[in-house]
Protein backbone atom coordinates (compact mmCIF):
# COMPACT_ATOMS: atom_id res chain seq x y z
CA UNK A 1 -23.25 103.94 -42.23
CA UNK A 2 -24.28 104.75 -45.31
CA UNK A 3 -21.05 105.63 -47.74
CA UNK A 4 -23.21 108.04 -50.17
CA UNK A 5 -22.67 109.57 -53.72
CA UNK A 6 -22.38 112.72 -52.36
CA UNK A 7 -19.78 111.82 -49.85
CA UNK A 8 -17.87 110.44 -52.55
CA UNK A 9 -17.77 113.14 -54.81
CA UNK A 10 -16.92 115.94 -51.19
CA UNK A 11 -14.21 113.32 -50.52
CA UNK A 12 -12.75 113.93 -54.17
CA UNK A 13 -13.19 117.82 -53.59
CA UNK A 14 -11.66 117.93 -49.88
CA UNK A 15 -11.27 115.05 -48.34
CA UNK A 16 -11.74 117.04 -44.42
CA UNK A 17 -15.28 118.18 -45.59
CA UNK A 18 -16.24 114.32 -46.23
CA UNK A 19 -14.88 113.60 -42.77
CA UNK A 20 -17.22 116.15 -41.40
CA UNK A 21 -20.34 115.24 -43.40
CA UNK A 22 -19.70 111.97 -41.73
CA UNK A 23 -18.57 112.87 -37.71
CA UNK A 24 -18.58 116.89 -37.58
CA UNK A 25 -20.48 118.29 -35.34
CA UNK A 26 -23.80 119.26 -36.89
CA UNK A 27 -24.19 122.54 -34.98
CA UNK A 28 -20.56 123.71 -36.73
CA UNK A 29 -22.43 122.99 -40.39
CA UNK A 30 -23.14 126.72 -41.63
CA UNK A 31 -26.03 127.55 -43.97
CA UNK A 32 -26.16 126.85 -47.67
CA UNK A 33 -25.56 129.95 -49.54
CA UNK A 34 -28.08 131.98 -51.99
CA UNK A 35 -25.89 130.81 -54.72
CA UNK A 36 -25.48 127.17 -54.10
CA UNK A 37 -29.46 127.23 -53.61
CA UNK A 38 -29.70 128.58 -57.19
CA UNK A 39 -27.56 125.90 -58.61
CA UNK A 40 -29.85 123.34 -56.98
CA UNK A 41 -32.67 125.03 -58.59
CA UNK A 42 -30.90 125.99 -62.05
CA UNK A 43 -30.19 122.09 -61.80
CA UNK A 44 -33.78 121.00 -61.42
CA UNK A 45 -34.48 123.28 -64.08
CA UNK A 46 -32.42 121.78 -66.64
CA UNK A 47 -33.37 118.08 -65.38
CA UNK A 48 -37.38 119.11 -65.98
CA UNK A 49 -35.89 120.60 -69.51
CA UNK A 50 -34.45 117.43 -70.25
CA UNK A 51 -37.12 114.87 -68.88
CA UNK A 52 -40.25 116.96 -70.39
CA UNK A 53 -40.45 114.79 -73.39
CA UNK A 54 -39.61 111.79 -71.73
CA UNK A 55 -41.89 109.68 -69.28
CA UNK A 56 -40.15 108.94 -66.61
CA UNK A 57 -41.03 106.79 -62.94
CA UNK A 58 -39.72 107.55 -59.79
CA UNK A 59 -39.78 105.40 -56.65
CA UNK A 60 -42.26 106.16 -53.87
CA UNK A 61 -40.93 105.50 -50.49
CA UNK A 62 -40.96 108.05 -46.70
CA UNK A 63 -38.76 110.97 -47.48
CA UNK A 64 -34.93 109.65 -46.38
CA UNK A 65 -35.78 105.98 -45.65
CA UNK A 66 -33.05 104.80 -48.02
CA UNK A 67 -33.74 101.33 -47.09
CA UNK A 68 -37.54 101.57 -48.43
CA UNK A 69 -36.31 103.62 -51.37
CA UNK A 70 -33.78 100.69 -52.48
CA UNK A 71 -36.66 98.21 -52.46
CA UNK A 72 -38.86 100.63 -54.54
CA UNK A 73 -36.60 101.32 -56.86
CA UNK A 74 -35.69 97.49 -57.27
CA UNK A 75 -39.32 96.99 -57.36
CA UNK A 76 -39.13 98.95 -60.64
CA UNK A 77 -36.17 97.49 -62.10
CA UNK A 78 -38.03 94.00 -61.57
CA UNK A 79 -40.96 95.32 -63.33
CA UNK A 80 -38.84 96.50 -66.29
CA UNK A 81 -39.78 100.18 -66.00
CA UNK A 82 -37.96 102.17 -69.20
CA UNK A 83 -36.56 105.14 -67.00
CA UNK A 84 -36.37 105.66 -63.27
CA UNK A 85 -35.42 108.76 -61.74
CA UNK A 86 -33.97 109.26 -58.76
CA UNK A 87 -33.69 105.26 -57.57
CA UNK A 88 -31.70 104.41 -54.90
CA UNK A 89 -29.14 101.35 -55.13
CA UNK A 90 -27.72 100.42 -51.94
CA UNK A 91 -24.56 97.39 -51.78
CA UNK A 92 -23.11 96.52 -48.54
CA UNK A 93 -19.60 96.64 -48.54
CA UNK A 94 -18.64 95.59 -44.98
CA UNK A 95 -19.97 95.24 -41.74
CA UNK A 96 -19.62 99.33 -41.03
CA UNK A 97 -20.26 100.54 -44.44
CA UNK A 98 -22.78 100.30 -47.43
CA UNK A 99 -22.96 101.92 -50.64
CA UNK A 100 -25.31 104.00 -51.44
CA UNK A 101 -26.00 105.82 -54.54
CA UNK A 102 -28.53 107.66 -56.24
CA UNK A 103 -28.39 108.17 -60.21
CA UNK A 104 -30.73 110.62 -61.99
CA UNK A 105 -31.93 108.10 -63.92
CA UNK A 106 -31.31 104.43 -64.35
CA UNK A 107 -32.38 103.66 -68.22
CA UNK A 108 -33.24 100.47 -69.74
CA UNK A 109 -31.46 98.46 -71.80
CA UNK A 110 -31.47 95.18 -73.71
CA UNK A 111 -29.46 92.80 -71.81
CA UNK A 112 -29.34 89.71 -69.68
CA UNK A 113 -29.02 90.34 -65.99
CA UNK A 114 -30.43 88.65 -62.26
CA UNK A 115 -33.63 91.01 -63.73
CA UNK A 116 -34.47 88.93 -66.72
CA UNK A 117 -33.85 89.75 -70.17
CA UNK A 118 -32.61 93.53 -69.64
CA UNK A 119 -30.64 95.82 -67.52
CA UNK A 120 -30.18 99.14 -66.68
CA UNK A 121 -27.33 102.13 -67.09
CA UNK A 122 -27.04 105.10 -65.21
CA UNK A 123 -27.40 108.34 -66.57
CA UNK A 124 -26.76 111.73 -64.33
CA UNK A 125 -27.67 115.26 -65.72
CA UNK A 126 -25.44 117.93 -65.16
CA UNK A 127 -25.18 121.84 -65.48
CA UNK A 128 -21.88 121.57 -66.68
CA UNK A 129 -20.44 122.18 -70.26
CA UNK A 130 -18.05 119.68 -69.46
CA UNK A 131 -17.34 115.99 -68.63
CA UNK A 132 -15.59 116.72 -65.51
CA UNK A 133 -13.40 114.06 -64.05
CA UNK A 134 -15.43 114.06 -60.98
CA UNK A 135 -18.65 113.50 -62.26
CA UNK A 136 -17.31 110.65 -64.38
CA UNK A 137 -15.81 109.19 -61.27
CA UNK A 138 -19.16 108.97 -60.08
CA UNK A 139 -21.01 107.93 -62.80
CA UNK A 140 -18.27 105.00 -62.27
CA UNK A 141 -19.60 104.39 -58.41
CA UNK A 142 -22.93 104.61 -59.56
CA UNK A 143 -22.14 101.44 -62.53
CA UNK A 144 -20.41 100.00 -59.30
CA UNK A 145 -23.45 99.60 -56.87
CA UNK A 146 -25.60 99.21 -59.75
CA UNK A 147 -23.66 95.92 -60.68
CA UNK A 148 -24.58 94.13 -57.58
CA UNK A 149 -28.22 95.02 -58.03
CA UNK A 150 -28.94 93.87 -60.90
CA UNK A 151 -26.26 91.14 -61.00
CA UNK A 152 -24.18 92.07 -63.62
CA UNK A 153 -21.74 94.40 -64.58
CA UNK A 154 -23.04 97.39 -66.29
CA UNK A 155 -21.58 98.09 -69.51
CA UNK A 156 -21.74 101.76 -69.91
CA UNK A 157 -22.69 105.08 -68.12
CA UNK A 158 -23.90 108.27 -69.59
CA UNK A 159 -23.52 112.16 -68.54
CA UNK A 160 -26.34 114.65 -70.10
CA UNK A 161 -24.46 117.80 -70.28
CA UNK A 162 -25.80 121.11 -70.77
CA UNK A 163 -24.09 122.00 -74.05
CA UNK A 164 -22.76 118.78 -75.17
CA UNK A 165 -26.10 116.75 -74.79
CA UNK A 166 -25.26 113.12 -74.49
CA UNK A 167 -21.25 111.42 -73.09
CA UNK A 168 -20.06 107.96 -72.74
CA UNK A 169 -18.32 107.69 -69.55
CA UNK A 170 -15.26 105.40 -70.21
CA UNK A 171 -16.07 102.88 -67.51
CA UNK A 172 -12.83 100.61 -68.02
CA UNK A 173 -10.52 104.09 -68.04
CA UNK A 174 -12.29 105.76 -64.94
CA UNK A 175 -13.07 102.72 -62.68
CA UNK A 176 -9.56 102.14 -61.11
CA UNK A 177 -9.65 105.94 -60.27
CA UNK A 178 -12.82 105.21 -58.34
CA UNK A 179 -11.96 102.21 -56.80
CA UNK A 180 -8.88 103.81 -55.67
CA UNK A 181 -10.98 106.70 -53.84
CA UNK A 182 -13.34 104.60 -52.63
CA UNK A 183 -10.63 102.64 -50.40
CA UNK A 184 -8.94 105.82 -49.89
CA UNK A 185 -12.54 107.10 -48.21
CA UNK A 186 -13.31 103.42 -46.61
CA UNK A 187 -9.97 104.00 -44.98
CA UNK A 188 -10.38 107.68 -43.65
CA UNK A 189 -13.92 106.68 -42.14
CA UNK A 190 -13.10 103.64 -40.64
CA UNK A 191 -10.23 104.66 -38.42
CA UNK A 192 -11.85 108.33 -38.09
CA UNK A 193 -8.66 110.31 -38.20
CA UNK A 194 -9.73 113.95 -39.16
CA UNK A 195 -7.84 115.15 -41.81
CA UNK A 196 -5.99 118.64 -41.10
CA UNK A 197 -7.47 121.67 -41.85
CA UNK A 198 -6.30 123.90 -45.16
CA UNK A 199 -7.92 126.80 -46.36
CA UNK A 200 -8.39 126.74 -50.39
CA UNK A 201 -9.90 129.91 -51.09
CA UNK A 202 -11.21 129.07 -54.70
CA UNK A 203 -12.49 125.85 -53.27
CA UNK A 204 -13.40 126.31 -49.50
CA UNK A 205 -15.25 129.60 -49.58
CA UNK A 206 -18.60 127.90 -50.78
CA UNK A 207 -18.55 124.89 -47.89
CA UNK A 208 -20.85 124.99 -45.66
CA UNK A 209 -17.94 124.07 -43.20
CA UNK A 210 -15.55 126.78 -44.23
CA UNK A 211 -16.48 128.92 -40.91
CA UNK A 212 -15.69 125.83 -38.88
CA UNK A 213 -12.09 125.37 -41.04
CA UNK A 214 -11.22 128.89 -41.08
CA UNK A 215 -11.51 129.65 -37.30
CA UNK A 216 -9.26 126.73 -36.15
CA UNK A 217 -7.04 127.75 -39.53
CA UNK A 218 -6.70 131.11 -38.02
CA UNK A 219 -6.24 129.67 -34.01
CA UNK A 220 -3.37 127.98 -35.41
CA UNK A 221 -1.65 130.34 -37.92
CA UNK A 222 -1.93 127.61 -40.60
CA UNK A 223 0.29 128.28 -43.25
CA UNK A 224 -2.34 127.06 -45.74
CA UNK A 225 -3.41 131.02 -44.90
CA UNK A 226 -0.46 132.23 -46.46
CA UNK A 227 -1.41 133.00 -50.76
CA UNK A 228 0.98 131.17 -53.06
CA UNK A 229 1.16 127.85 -50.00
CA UNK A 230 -1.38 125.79 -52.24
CA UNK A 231 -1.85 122.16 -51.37
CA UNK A 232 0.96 120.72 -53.36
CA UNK A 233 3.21 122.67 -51.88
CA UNK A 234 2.60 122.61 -48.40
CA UNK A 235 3.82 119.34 -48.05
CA UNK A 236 7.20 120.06 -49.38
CA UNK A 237 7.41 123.47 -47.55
CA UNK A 238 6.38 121.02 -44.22
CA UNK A 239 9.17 118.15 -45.01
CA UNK A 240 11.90 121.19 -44.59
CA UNK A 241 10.10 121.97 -41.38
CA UNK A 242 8.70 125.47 -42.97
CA UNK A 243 5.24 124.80 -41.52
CA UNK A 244 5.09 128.59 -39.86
CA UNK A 245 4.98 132.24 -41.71
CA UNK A 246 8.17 132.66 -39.23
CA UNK A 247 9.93 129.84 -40.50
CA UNK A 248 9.67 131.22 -44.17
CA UNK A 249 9.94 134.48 -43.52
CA UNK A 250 13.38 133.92 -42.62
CA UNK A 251 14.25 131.92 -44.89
CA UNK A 252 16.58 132.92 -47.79
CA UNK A 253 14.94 132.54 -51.37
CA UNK A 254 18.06 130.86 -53.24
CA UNK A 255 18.52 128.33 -50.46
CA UNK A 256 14.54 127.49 -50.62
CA UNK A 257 14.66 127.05 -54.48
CA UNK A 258 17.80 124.20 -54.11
CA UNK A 259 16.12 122.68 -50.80
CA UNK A 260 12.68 122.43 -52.16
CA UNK A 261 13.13 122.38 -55.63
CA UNK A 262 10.16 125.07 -55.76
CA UNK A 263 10.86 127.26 -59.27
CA UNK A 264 12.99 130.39 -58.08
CA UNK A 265 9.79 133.20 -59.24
CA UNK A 266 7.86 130.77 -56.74
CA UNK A 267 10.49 130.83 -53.69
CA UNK A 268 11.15 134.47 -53.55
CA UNK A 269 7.25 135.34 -53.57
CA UNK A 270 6.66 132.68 -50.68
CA UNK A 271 9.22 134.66 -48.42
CA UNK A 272 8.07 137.88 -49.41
CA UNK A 273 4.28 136.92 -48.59
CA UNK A 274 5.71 135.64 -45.55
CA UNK A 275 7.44 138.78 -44.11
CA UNK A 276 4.45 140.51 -45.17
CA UNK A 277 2.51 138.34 -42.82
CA UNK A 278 5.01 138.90 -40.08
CA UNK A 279 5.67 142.09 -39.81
CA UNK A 280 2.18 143.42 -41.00
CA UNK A 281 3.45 145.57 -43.77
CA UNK A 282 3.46 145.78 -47.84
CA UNK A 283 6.97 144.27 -49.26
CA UNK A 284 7.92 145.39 -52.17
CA UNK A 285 9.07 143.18 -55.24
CA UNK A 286 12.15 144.95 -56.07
CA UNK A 287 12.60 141.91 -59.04
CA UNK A 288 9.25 144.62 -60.28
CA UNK A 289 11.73 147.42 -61.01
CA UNK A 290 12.17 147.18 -64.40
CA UNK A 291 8.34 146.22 -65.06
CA UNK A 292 7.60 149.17 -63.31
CA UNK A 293 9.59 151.63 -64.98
CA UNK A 294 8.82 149.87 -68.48
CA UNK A 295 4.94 150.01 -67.56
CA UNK A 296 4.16 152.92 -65.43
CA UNK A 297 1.13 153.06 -64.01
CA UNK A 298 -0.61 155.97 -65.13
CA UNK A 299 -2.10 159.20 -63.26
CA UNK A 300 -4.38 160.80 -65.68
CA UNK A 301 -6.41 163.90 -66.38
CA UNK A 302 -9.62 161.74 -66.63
CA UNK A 303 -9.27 157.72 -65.55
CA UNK A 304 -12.13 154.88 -65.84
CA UNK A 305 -13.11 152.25 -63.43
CA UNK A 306 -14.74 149.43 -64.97
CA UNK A 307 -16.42 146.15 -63.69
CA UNK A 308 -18.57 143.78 -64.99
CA UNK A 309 -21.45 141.75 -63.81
CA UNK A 310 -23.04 138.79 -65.56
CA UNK A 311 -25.24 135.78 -65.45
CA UNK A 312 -23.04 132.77 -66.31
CA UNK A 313 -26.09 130.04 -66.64
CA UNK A 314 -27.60 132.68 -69.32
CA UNK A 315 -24.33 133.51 -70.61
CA UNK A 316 -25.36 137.25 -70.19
CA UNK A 317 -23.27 140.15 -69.37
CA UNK A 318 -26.19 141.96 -67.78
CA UNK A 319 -24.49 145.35 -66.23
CA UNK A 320 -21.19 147.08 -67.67
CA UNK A 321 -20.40 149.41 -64.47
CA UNK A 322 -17.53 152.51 -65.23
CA UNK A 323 -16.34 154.97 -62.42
CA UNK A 324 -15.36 158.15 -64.66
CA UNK A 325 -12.87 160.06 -61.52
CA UNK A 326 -12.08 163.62 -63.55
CA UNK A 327 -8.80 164.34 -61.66
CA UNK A 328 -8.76 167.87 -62.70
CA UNK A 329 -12.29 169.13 -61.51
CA UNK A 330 -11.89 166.43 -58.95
CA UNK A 331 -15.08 165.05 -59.80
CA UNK A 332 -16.80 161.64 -59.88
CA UNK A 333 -19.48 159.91 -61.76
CA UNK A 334 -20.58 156.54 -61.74
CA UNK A 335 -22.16 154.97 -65.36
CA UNK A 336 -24.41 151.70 -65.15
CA UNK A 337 -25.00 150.23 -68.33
CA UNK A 338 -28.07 147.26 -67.57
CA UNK A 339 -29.56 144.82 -69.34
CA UNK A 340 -32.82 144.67 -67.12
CA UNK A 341 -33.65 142.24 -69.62
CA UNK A 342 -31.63 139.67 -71.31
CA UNK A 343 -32.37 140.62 -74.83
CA UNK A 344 -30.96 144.20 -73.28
CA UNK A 345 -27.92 142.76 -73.86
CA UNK A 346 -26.52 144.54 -76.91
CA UNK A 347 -27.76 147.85 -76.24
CA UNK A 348 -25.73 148.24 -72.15
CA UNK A 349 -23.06 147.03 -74.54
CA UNK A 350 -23.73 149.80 -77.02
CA UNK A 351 -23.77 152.11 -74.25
CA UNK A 352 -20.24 151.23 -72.94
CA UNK A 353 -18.73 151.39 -76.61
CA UNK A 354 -19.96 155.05 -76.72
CA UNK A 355 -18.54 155.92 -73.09
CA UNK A 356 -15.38 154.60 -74.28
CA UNK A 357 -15.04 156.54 -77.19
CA UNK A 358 -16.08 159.58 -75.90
CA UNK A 359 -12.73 159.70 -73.42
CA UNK A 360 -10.57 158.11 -76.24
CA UNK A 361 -7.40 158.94 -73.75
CA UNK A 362 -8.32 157.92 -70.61
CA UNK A 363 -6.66 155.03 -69.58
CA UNK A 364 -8.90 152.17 -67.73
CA UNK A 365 -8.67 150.41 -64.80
CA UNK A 366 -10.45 146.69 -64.05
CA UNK A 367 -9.57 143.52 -61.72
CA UNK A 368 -8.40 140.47 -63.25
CA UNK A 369 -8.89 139.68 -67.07
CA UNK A 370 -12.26 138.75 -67.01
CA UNK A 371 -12.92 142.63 -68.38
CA UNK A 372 -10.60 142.61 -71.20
CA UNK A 373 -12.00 138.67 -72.37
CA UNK A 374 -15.45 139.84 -72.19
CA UNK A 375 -14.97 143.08 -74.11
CA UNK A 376 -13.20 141.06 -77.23
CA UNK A 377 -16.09 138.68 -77.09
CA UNK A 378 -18.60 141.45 -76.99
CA UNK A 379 -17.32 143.31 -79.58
CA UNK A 380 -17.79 139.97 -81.94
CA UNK A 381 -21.28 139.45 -80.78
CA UNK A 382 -22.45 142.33 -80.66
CA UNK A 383 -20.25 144.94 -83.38
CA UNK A 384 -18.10 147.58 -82.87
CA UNK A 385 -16.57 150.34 -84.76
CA UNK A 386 -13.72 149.82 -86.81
CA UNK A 387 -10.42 148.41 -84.56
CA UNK A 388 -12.53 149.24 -81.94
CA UNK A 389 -10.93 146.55 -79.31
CA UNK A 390 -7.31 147.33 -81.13
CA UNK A 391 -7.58 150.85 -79.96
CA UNK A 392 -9.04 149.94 -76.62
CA UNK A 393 -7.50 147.21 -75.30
CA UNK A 394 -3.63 149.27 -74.75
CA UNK A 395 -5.50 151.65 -72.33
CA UNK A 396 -6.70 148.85 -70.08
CA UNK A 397 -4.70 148.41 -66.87
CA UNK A 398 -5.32 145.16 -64.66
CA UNK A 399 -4.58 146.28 -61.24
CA UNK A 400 -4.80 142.48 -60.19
CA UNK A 401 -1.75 141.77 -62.37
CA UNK A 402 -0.14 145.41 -61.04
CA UNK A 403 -0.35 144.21 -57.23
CA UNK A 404 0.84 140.72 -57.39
CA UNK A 405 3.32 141.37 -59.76
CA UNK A 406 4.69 144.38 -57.64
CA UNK A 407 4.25 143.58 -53.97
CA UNK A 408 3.33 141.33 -51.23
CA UNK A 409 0.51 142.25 -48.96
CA UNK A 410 -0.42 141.05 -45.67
CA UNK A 411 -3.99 139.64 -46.43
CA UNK A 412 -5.09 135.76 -47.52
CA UNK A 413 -5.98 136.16 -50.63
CA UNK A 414 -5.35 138.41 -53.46
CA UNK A 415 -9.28 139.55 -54.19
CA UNK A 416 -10.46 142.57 -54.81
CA UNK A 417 -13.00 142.62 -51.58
CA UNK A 418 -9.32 141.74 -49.37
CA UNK A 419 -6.92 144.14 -50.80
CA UNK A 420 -9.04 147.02 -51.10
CA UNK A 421 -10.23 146.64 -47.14
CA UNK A 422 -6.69 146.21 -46.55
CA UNK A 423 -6.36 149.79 -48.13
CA UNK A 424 -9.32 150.77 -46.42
CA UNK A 425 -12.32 150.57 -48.67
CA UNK A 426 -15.60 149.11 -47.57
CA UNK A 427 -18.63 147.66 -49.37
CA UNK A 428 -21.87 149.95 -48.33
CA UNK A 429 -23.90 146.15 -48.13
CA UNK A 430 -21.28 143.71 -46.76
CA UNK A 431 -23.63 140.66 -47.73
CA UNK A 432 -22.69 141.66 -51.67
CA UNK A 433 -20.55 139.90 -54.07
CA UNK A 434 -20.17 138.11 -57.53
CA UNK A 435 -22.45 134.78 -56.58
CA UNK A 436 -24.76 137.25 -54.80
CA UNK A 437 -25.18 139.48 -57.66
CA UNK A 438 -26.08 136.86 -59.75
CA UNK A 439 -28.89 135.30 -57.52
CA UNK A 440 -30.10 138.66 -57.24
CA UNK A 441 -30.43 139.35 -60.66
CA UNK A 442 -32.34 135.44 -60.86
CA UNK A 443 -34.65 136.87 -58.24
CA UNK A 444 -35.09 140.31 -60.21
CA UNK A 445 -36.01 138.28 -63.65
CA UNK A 446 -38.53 136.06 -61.40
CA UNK A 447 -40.36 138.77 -59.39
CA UNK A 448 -39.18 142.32 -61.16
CA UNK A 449 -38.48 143.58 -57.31
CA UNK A 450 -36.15 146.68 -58.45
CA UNK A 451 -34.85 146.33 -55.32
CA UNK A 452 -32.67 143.33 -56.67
CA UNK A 453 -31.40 145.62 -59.07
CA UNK A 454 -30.70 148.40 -56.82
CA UNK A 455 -28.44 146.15 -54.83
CA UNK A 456 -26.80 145.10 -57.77
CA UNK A 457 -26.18 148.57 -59.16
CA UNK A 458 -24.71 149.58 -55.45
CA UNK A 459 -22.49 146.37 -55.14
CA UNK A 460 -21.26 147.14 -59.01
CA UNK A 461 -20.37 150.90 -58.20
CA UNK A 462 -18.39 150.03 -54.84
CA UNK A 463 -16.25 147.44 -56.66
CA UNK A 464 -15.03 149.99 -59.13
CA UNK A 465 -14.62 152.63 -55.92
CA UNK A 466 -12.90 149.89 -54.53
CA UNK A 467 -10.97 149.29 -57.91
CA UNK A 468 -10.01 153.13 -57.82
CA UNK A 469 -8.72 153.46 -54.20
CA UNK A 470 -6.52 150.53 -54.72
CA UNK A 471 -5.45 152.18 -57.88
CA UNK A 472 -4.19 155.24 -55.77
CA UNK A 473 -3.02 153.55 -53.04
CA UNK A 474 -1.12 151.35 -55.42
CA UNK A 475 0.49 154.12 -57.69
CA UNK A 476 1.38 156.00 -54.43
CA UNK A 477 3.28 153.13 -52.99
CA UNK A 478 5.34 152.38 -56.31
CA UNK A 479 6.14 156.15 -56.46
CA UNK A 480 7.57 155.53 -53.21
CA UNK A 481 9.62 152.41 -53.89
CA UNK A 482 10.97 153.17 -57.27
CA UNK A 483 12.28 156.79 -55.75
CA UNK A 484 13.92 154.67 -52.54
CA UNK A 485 15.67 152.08 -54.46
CA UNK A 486 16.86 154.25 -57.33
CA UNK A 487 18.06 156.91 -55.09
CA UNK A 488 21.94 157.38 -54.94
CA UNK A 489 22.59 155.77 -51.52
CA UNK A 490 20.02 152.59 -52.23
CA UNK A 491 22.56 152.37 -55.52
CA UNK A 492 25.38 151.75 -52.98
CA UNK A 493 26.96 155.97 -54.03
C-alpha cells in the first residue's frame, strides 16, 4: 500500500477519514463539493502564477502508475533537471507499506548526493497566508522520502505562500512531529482498527465522508453531536462514564466541574445543552439574567437585518445585504448592495453607509462578528463620515452572541441555517450557503450568467429573514423567561 502525502496530511486533520481513504467502502465516499473544486482550481491558479516565469519539467509517465512516475521523476533528478514539478518519490518502509510523496516542485541545488554533484529540496505552493503546521509537517515527509532518493539528507524545505512569498520550513524543529505521525498512521493501518466516529462541525462538514460519519453518529446518539462536547473533552466526559446526553443531562453542574475539572461556565452549559437534547425543548440560562436585563434586546419602530457576502481569495466584500422590517406599517424591504464587479467594491459599500445613516436609530441585527469586523475595516478602506463606525457600531446586535449566551437549544450546532430551522425558517434554495455563494459568484465573474447572481441575491435575503425570525423568536422567549423567574413566587414570596 501506498502510505501517500495526502493520507498523511487527512490523518493529521482526522485521523477516521485517513482510515477510510485507506479501507472505507468506496460507494460511502460522497462527492467533492463546488467549493473544494474551486480551491483545487484557485490552487492551480496560483501555482501557474507562480511557475509562469519559471521553466519548469514535469515527469511523463500513465496517469496513476506511481511506480512509472517514481522512475521518471528519478530519471530527471539523474539528469540534473533545475525544477521538477509534480515528481513522485516513493521509499519503502516495510513489507505492507511505502512512502509515497509528491512535492510541487523538487528544486536544484548545489550539493553532493548518490546524484552527483547536486541535490534537490522540496518546495510546495500553497493558497494559504500562512505557514500552517500541517503543511510544514509535510514539507518534513516530503525531505523524508526525498532523503532516500537521492541518498542524502535534504537540508532544507520551502513553502511558497500566497502573501508571504518564500518560508524555510525548520526541518530539525518539525521532523520529530512527523516522525511521530507517521508511526502513529503506520500503526492505525497496519492493525486496521477504525477509529470512532466524532462529528466536528467546523472540520467534518467539507469531507467527503461526513454523510457516512454523521449517519452512524446519529444511529448511535454520539455525544460528539452534542455543541460544546469538542474532542478534548469527550475523553474526559467518557472516563466519568458521561458518554450519553442522558448521562449529562442528569448530572449536576458543581459536581461535573470538581469531577472533571472542566471550568464551571463550561460544566453548566454541557448539562444545559444536554437537557435540551433530552427533552426537546429551549433551556434557559438563568446565569443570563442580569445580561439580559443590563442588555435588552431591543423591539424597535424600524429594525435592520444585515449580512454579508464576500470572496475571501479576492479579499472582496462583494454584496452588503440589509432587511429594513418597519414594525409600525408592518412592512418589509430587502436592500442588496453588489459589487458585480470587484472594483464595485467601494461604491455597494457607499451604498450601505447611506442606508445606515438614513435610519440613524434603528438598531441592527447580524450573526456572528464577522459584520461588525468587516464594517471597521471597510470604513478604513474605503472612508466614511466623521465617527461614522463610533456611532454605528452601539446599534449592532449579534444575535449569535444573544442565543448562546442566553439559552440552550436542541440542535448540533449553533449556525444560523440550524437555529433558524429550529425556529422554523427555511432557505427558498436549500443547496445555498457561504462556500456556495462564493463559487457562484467565481462562476458569475467567469461566464457573467446573472443567474449566479440571482442565487446569490436570494440566498443573501433569506439569511437576514432568517436573521429576523430568530430575532423575534428570540426576544419573545426572553420576555418570557425574565417575567417567570422574576415573578414573586419564582423569588421564593
Amino acid at each position: 500500500m501506498f502510505l501517500t502525502d495526502q493520507l498523511l496530511l487527512n490523518f493529521q486533520r482526522c485521523h477516521r477519514q485517513a482510515f477510510l481513504e485507506a479501507y472505507g467502502d468506496p460507494n460511502a465516499r460522497g462527492q467533492v463539493n463546488d467549493f473544494l473544486l474551486k480551491l483545487g482550481q484557485d490552487k492551480q491558479r496560483f501555482q501557474q502564477e507562480v511557475l509562469s516565469d519559471r521553466t519548469v519539467v514535469q515527469p511523463n509517465y500513465p496517469h496513476h502508475d506511481w511506480e512509472a512516475g517514481a522512475v521518471a521523476t528519478l530519471d530527471l533528478m539523474r539528469q540534473g533537471t533545475s525544477v521538477i514539478r509534480s515528481g513522485v518519490l516513493l521509499s519503502p518502509k516495510t513489507e505492507q507499506f511505502t512512502l509515497m510523496t509528491t512535492p510541487d516542485l523538487l528544486i536544484r541545488r548545489p550539493g553532493v548526493s548518490a546524484l552527483g554533484d547536486w541535490l534537490y529540496v522540496p518546495v510546495d505552493i500553497k493558497l494559504s497566508k500562512r505557514p500552517k503546521l500541517e503543511y510544514q509537517i509535510l514539507s518534513a515527509y516530503h525531505a523524508e522520502v526525498l532523503s532516500v532518493v537521492q541518498g542524502t539528507s535534504s537540508e532544507m524545505a520551502w513553502l511558497y505562500l500566497r502573501e508571504k512569498g518564500w518560508y524555510s520550513v525548520d526541518l530539525p524543529k518539525v521532523m520529530p512531529q512527523m516522525d511521530e505521525l507517521l508511526t502513529r498512521l503506520l500503526d492505525l493501518l497496519a492493525h486496521q482498527v477504525e477509529p470512532e466516529v466524532f462529528i466536528a462541525r467546523n472540520r467534518c462538514s467539507m469531507c467527503v465522508w461526513f454523510d457516512h460519519c454523521y449517519a452512524i453518529a446519529q444511529s448511535q446518539n454520539h455525544l460528539s453531536l452534542l455543541p460544546g462536547v469538542t474532542p478534548s473533552r469527550y475523553p474526559v466526559l467518557q472516563a466519568h462514564r458521561l458518554d450519553t446526553a442522558a448521562a449529562l443531562a442528569q448530572s449536576d453542574p458543581i459536581q461535573l466541574h470538581t469531577k472533571t475539572g472542566l471550568g464551571r461556565e463550561v460544566s453548566s452549559k454541557l448539562v444545559s445543552q444536554a437537557q435540551a437534547f433530552v427533552d426537546d425543548r429551549p433551556v434557559f440560562l438563568t446565569g443570563s439574567l442580569g445580561f439580559c436585563e443590563i442588555n435588552p434586546l431591543p423591539t424597535a419602530p424600524i429594525e435592520l437585518y444585515f449580512d454579508i457576502e464576500a470572496e475571501p481569495s479576492l479579499n472582496l466584500v462583494y454584496l452588503h445585504g440589509v432587511l429594513l422590517v418597519d414594525r409600525q406599517r408592518k412592512q418589509e424591504q430587502f436592500y442588496p448592495f453588489l459589487a458585480k464587479q470587484p472594483e464595485e467594491e467601494s461604491q455597494a459599500w457607499l451604498e450601505l453607509v447611506n442606508l445606515f445613516q438614513r435610519y440613524p436609530d434603528a438598531p441592527i441585527f447580524h450573526f456572528c462578528s464577522y459584520e461588525v469586523q468587516t464594517v471597521a475595516r471597510l470604513a478604513k478602506l474605503h472612508g466614511a463620515p466623521d465617527r461614522f463606525f463610533e456611532s454605528v457600531l452601539p446599534r449592532f446586535f449579534d444575535l449569535h452572541d444573544w442565543v448562546t449566551r442566553t439559552v440552550s437549544l436542541p440542535i448540533e450546532s449553533y449556525t444560523l441555517k440550524l437555529i433558524a430551522r429550529w425556529v422554523g425558517f427555511e432557505w427558498r434554495n436549500s443547496a445555498a450557503n457561504g462556500a456556495q455563494a462564493i463559487c457562484w459568484y467565481s462562476e458569475w465573474l467567469e461566464t457573467g450568467n446573472t443567474e449566479f447572481l440571482e442565487d446569490i441575491v436570494l440566498y443573501n435575503e433569506d439569511d437576514c429573514r432568517a436573521t429576523y425570525q430568530v430575532k423575534d423568536w428570540l426576544a419573545q422567549f426572553l420576555q418570557e423567561q425574565l417575567e417567570l423567574n422574576l415573578s414573586p413566587l419564582a423569588c421564593g414570596f
